[in-house]
C-alpha atoms as a PDB file:
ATOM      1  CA  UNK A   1      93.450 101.881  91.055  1.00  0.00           C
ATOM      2  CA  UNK A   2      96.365 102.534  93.131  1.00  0.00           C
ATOM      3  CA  UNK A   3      98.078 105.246  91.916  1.00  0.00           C
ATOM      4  CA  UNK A   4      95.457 108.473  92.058  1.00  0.00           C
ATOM      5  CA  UNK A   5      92.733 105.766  93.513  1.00  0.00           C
ATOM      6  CA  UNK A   6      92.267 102.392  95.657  1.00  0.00           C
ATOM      7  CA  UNK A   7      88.450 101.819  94.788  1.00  0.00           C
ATOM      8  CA  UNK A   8      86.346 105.096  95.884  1.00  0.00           C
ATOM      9  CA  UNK A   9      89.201 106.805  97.618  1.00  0.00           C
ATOM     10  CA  UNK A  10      91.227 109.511  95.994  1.00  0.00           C
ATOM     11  CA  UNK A  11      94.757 108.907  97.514  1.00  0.00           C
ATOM     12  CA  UNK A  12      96.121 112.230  98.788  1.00  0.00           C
ATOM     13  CA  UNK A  13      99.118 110.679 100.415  1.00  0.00           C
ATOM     14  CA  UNK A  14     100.639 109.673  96.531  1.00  0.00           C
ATOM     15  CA  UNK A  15      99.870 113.677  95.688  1.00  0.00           C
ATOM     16  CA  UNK A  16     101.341 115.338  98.454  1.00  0.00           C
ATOM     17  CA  UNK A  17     102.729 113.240 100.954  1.00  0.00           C
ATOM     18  CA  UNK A  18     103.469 116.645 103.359  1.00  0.00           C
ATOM     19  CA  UNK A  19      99.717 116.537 104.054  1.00  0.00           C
ATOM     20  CA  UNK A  20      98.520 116.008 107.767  1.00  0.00           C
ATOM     21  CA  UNK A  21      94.965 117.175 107.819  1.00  0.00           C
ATOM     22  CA  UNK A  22      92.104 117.645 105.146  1.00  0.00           C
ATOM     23  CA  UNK A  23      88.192 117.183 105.169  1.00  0.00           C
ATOM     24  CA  UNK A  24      86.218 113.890 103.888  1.00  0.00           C
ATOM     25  CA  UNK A  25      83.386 112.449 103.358  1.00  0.00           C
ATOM     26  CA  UNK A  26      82.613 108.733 104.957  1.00  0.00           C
ATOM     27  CA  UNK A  27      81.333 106.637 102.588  1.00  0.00           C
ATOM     28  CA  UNK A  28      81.105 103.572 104.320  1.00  0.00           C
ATOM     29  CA  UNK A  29      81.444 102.700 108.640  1.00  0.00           C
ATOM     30  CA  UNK A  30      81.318  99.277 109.489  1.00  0.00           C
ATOM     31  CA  UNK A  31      82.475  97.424 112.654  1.00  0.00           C
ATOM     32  CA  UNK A  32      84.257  94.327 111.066  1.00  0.00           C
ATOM     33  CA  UNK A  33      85.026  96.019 107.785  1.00  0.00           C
ATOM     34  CA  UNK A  34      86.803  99.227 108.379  1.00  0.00           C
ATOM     35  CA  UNK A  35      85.913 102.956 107.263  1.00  0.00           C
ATOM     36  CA  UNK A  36      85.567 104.409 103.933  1.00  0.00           C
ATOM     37  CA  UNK A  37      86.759 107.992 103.052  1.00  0.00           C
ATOM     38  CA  UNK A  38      85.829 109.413  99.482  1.00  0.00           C
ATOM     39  CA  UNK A  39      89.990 111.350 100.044  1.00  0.00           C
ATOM     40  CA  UNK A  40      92.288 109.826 102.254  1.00  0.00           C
ATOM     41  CA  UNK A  41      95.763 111.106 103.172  1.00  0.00           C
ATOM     42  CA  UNK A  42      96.412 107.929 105.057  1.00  0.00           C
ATOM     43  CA  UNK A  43      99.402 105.627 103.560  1.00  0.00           C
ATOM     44  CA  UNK A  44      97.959 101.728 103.253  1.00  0.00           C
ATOM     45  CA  UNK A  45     100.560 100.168 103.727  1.00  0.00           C
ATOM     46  CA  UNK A  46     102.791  98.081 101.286  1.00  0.00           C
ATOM     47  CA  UNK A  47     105.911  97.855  99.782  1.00  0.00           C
ATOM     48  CA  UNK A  48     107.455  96.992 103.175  1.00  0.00           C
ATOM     49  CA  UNK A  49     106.063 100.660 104.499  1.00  0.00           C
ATOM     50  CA  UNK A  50     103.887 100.320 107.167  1.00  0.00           C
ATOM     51  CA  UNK A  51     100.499 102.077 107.375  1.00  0.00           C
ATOM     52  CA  UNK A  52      99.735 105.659 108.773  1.00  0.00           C
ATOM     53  CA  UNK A  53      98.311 105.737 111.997  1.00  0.00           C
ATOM     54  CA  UNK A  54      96.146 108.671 112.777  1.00  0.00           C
ATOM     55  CA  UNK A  55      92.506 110.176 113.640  1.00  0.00           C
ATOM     56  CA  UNK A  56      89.450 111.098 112.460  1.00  0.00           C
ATOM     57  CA  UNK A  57      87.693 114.128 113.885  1.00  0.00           C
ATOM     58  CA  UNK A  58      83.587 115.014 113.550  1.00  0.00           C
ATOM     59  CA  UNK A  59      81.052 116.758 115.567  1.00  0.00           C
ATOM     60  CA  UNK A  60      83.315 116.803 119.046  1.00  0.00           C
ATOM     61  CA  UNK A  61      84.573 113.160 118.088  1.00  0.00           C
ATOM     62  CA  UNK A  62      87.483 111.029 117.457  1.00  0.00           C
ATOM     63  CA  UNK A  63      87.836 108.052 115.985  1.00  0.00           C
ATOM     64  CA  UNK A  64      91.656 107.043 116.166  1.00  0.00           C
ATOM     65  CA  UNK A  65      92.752 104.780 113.129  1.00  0.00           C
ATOM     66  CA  UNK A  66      95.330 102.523 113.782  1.00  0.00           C
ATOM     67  CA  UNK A  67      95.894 100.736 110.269  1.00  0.00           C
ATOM     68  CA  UNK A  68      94.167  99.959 106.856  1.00  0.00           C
ATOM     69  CA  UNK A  69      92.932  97.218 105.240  1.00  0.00           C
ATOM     70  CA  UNK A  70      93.041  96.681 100.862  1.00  0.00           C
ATOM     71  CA  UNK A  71      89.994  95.214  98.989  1.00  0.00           C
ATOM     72  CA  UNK A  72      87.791  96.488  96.564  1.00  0.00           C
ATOM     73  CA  UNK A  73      88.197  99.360  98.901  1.00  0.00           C
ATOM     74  CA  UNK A  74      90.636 101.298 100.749  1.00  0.00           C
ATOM     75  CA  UNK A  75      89.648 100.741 104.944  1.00  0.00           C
ATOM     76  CA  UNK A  76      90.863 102.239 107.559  1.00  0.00           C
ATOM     77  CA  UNK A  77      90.670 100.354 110.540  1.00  0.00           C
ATOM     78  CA  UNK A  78      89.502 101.832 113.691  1.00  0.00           C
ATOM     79  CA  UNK A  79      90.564 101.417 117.125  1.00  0.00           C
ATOM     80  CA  UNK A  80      88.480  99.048 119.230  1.00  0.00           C
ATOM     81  CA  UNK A  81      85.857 100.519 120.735  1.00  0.00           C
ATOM     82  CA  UNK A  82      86.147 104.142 118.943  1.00  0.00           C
ATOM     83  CA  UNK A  83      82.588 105.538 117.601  1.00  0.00           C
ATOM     84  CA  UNK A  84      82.462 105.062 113.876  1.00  0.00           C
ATOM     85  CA  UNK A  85      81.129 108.162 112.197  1.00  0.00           C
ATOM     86  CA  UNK A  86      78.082 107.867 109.817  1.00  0.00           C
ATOM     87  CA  UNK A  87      77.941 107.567 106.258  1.00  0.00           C
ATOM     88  CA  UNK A  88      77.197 111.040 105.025  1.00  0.00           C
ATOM     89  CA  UNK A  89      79.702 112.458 107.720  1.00  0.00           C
ATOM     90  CA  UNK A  90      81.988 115.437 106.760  1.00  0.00           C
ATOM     91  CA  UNK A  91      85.136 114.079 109.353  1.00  0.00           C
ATOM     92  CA  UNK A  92      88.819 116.169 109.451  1.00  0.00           C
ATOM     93  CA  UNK A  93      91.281 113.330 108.892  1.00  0.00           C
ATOM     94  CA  UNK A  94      94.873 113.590 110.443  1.00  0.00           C
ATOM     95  CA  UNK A  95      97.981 111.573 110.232  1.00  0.00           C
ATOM     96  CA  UNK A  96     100.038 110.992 113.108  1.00  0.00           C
ATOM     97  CA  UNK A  97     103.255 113.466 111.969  1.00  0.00           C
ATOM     98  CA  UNK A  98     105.952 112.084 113.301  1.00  0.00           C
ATOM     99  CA  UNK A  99     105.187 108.192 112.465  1.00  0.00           C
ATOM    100  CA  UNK A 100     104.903 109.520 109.038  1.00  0.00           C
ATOM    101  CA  UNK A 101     107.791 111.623 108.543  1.00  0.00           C
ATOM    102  CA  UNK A 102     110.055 109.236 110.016  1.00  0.00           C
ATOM    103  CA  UNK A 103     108.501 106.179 107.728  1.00  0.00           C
ATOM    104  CA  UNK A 104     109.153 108.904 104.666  1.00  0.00           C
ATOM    105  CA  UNK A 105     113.062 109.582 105.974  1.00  0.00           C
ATOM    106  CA  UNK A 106     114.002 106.293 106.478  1.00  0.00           C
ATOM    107  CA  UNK A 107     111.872 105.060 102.951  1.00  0.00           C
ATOM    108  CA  UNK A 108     113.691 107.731 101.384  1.00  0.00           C
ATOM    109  CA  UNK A 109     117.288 106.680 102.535  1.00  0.00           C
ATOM    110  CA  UNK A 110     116.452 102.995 101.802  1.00  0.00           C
ATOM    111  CA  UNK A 111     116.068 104.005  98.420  1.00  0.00           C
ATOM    112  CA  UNK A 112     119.844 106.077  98.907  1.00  0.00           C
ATOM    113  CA  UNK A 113     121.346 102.314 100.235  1.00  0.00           C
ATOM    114  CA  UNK A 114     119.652 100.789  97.135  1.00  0.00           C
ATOM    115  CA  UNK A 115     121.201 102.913  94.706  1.00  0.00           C
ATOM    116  CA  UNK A 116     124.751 102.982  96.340  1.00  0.00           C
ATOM    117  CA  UNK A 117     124.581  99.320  96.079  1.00  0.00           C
ATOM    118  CA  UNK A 118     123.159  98.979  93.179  1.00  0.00           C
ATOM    119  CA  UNK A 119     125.821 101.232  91.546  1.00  0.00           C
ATOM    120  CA  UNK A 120     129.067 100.403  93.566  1.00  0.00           C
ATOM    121  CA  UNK A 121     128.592  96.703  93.883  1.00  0.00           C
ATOM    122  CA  UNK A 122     126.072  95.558  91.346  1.00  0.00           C
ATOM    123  CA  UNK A 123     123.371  94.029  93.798  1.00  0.00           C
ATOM    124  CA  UNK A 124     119.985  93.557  93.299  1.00  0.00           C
ATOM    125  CA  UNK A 125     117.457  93.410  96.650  1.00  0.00           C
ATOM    126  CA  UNK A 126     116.071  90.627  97.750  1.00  0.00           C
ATOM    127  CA  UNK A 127     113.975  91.831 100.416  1.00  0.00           C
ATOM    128  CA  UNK A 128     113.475  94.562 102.655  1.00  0.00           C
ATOM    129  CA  UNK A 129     110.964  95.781 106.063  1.00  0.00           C
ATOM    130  CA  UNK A 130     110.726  99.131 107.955  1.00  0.00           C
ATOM    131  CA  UNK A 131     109.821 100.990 110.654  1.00  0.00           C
ATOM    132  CA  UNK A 132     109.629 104.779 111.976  1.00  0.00           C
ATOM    133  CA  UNK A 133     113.571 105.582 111.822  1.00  0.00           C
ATOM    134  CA  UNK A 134     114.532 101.782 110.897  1.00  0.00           C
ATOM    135  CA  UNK A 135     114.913  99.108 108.293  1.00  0.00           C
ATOM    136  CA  UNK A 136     116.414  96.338 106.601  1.00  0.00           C
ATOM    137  CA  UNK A 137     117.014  95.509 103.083  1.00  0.00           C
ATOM    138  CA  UNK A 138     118.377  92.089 101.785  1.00  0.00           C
ATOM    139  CA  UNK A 139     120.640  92.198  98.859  1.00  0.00           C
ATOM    140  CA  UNK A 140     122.157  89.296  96.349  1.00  0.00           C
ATOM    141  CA  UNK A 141     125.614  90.075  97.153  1.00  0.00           C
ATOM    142  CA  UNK A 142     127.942  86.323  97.143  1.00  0.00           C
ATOM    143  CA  UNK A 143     130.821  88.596  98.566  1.00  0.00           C
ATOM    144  CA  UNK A 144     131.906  91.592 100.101  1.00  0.00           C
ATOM    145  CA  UNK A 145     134.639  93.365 101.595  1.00  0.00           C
ATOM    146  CA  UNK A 146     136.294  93.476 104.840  1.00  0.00           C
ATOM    147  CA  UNK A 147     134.956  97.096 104.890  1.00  0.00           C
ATOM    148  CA  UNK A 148     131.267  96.775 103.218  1.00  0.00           C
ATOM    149  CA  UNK A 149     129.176  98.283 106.864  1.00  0.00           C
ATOM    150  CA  UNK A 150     131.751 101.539 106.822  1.00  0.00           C
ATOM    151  CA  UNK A 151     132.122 102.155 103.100  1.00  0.00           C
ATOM    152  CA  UNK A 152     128.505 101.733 102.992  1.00  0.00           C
ATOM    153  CA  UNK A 153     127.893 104.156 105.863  1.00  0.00           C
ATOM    154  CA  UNK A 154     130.351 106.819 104.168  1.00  0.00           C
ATOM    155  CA  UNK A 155     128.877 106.342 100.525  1.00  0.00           C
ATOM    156  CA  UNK A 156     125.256 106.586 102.053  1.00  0.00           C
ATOM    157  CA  UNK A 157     125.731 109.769 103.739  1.00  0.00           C
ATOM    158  CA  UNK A 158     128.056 111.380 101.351  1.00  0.00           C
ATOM    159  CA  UNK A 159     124.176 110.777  99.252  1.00  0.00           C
ATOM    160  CA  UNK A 160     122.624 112.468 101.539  1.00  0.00           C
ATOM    161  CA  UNK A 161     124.546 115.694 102.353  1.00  0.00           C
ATOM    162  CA  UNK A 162     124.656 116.318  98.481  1.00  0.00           C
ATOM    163  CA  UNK A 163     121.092 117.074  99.309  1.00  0.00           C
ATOM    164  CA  UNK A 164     119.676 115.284  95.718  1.00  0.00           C
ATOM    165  CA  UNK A 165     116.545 115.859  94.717  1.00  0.00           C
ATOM    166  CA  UNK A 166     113.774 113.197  95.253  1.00  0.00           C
ATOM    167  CA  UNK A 167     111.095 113.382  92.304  1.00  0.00           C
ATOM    168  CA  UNK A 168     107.842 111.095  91.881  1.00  0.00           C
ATOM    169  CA  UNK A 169     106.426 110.830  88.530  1.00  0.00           C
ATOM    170  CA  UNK A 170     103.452 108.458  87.161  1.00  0.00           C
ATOM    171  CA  UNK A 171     104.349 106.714  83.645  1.00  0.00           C
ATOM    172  CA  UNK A 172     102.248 103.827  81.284  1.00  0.00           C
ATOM    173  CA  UNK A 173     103.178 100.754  81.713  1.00  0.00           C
ATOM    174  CA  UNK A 174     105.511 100.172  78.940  1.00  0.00           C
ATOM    175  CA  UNK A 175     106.923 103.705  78.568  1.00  0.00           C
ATOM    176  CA  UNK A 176     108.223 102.941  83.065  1.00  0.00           C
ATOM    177  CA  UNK A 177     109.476  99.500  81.979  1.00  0.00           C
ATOM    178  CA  UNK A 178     111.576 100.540  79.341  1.00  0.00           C
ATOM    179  CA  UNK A 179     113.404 102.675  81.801  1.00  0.00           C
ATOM    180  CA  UNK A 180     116.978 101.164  82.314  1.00  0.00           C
ATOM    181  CA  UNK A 181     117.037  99.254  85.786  1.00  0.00           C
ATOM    182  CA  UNK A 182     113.821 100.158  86.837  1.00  0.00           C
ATOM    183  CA  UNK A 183     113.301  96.976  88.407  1.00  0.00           C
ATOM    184  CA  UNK A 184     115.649  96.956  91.501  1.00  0.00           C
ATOM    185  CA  UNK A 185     114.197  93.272  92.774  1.00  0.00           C
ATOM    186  CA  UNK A 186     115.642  90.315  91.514  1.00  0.00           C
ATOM    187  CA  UNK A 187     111.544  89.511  90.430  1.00  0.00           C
ATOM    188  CA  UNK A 188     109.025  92.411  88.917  1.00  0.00           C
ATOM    189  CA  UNK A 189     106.496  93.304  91.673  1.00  0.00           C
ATOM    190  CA  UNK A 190     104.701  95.577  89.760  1.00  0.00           C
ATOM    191  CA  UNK A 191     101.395  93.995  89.551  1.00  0.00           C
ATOM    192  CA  UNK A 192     100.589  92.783  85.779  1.00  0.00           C
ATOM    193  CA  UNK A 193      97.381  94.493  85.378  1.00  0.00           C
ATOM    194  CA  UNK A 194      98.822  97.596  86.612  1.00  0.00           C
ATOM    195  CA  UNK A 195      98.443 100.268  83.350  1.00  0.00           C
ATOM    196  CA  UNK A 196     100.565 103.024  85.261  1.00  0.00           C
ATOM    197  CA  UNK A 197     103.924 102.476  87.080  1.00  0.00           C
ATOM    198  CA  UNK A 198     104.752 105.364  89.679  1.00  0.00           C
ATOM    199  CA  UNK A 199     108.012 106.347  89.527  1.00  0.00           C
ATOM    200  CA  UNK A 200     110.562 107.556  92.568  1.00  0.00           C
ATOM    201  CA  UNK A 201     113.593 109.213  91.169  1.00  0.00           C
ATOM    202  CA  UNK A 202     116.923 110.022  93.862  1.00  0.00           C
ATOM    203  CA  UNK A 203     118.213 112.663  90.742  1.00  0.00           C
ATOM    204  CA  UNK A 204     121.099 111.014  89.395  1.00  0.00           C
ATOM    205  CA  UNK A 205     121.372 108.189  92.182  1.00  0.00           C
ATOM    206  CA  UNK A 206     118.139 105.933  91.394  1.00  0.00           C
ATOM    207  CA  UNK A 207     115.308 105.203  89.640  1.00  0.00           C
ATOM    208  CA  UNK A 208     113.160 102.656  90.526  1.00  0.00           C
ATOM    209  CA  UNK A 209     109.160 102.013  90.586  1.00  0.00           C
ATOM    210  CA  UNK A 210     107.609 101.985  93.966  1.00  0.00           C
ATOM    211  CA  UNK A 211     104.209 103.242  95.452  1.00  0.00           C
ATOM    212  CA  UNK A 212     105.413 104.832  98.437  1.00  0.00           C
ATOM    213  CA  UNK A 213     105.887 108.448 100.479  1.00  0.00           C
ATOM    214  CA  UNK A 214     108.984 110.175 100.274  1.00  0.00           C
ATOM    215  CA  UNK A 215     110.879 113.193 101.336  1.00  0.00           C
ATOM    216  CA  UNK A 216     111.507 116.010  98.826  1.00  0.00           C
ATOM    217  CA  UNK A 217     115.621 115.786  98.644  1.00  0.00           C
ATOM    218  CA  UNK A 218     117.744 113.451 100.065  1.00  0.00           C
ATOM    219  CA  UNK A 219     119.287 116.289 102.897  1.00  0.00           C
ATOM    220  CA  UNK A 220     115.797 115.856 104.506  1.00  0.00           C
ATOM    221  CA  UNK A 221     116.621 112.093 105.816  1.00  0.00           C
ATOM    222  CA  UNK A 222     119.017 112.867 107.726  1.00  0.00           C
ATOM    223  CA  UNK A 223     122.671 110.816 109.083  1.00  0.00           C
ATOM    224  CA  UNK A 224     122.089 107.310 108.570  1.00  0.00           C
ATOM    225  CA  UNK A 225     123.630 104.411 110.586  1.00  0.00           C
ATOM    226  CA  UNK A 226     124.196 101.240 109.131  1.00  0.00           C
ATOM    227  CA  UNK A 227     124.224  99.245 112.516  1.00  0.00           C
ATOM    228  CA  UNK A 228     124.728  95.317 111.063  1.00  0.00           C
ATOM    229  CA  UNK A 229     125.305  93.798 108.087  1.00  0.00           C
ATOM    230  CA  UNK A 230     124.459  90.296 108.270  1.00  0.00           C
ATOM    231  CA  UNK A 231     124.773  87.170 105.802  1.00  0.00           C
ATOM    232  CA  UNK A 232     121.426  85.397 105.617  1.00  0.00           C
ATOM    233  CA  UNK A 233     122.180  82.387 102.765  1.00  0.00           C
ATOM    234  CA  UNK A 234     125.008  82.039 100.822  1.00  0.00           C
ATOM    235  CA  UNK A 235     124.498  84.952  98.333  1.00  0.00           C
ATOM    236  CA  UNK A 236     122.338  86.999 100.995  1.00  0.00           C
ATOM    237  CA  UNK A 237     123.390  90.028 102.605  1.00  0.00           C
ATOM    238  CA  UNK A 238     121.089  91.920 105.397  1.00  0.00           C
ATOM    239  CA  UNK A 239     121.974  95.485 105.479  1.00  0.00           C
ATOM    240  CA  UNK A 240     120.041  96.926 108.869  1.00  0.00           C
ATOM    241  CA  UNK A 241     119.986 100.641 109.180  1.00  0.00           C
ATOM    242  CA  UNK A 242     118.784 103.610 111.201  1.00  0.00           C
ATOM    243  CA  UNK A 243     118.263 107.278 111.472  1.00  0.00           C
ATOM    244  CA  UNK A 244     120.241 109.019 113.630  1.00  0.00           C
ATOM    245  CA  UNK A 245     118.286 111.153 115.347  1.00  0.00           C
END
């Protein structure tokens, strides 16, 4: 569970995460508990990414999905007041595009800050949240130079333009821990009965596990803007960033 499925749902998002629409089957519709798709394309959530917002189309319908909920299955949660299509249903899910590709970009070039300072300053992260086009991420970093925010700025997007290629791959447990510096937190989130460890790789940047959607190359996120750098504790450094455009 979690990498190909989250209880009855095949996760599409994980396989390609460039698909917008495809056709499901409800499984379960419930008021308080959320809707069930046998294949879902809709991100849950985690990892500091947010969750896809979207619809669900059937028989001259929508049902507009405005988050997710994890248990023993994978629900989507439905706007108030939206019909809920019936078990049995054949609905056409679709992901709000832009939300998405944004949430990918900016995922994506967190993952460019993390290696830059992982490899040019030696820090670890210590936290991290985004939104569509914007983000922070917490490192252990005691000090820093007079000219961390610019350098970083220039080393991110010099990343970037050298358009490097992002590749996912799914590993066993042991053979994804054995990677060097796979774990880029100062604590292992990976969950301990997780058997498989997905695996994001920036070619030749960084290589870390995480369960999230991401562009295909680094050229697709786009100028970043590191707009503050902030201490937060005596070793803590908040690095808050944005896409340009």
């Amino acid at each position: 569970m979690g990498v190909t499925h989250h209880g009855r749902t095949h996760r599409l998002d994980l396989a390609d995460p460039t698909l917008r629409e495809w056709e499901c089957t409800v499984l379960l519709a419930d008021a308080e508990q959320g809707i069930v798709l046998d294949q879902s394309a809709f991100y849950p959530g985690g990892g500091g990414q947010p969750p896809d917002h979207g619809v669900l189309l059937w028989q001259g319908v929508q049902t507009r999905v405005v988050g997710t909920r994890k248990g023993d299955d994978l629900y989507l949660i439905p706007a108030e007041g939206d019909p809920l299509p019936p078990p049995g249903t054949t609905v056409t899910g679709a992901i709000e595009d832009e939300r998405r590709t944004r949430l990918m970009r900016i995922h994506s070039g967190l993952h460019v800050l993390c290696g830059v300072v992982f490899r040019d300053f030696g820090a670890l992260v210590t936290g991290g949240n985004m939104e569509p086009g914007e983000a922070r991420m917490d490192f252990n970093l005691p000090e820093v130079p007079p000219d961390f925010k610019t350098r970083i700025e220039e080393l991110v997007n010099a990343e970037v333009a050298a358009d490097r290629a992002v590749a996912v791959r799914v590993l066993p447990r042991a053979q994804a821990l054995a990677l060097p510096d796979i774990i880029r937190t100062q604590s292992n989130l990976i969950p301990p009965d997780e058997q498989e460890v997905r695996i994001v790789d920036i070619v030749g940047l960084d290589v870390q596990a995480d369960g999230g959607t991401h562009v295909a190359s680094t050229a697709q996120i786009g100028k970043v803007q590191v707009v503050k750098v902030e201490s937060k504790g005596r070793a803590n450094r908040r690095v808050r960033v944005r896409l340009v455009d």
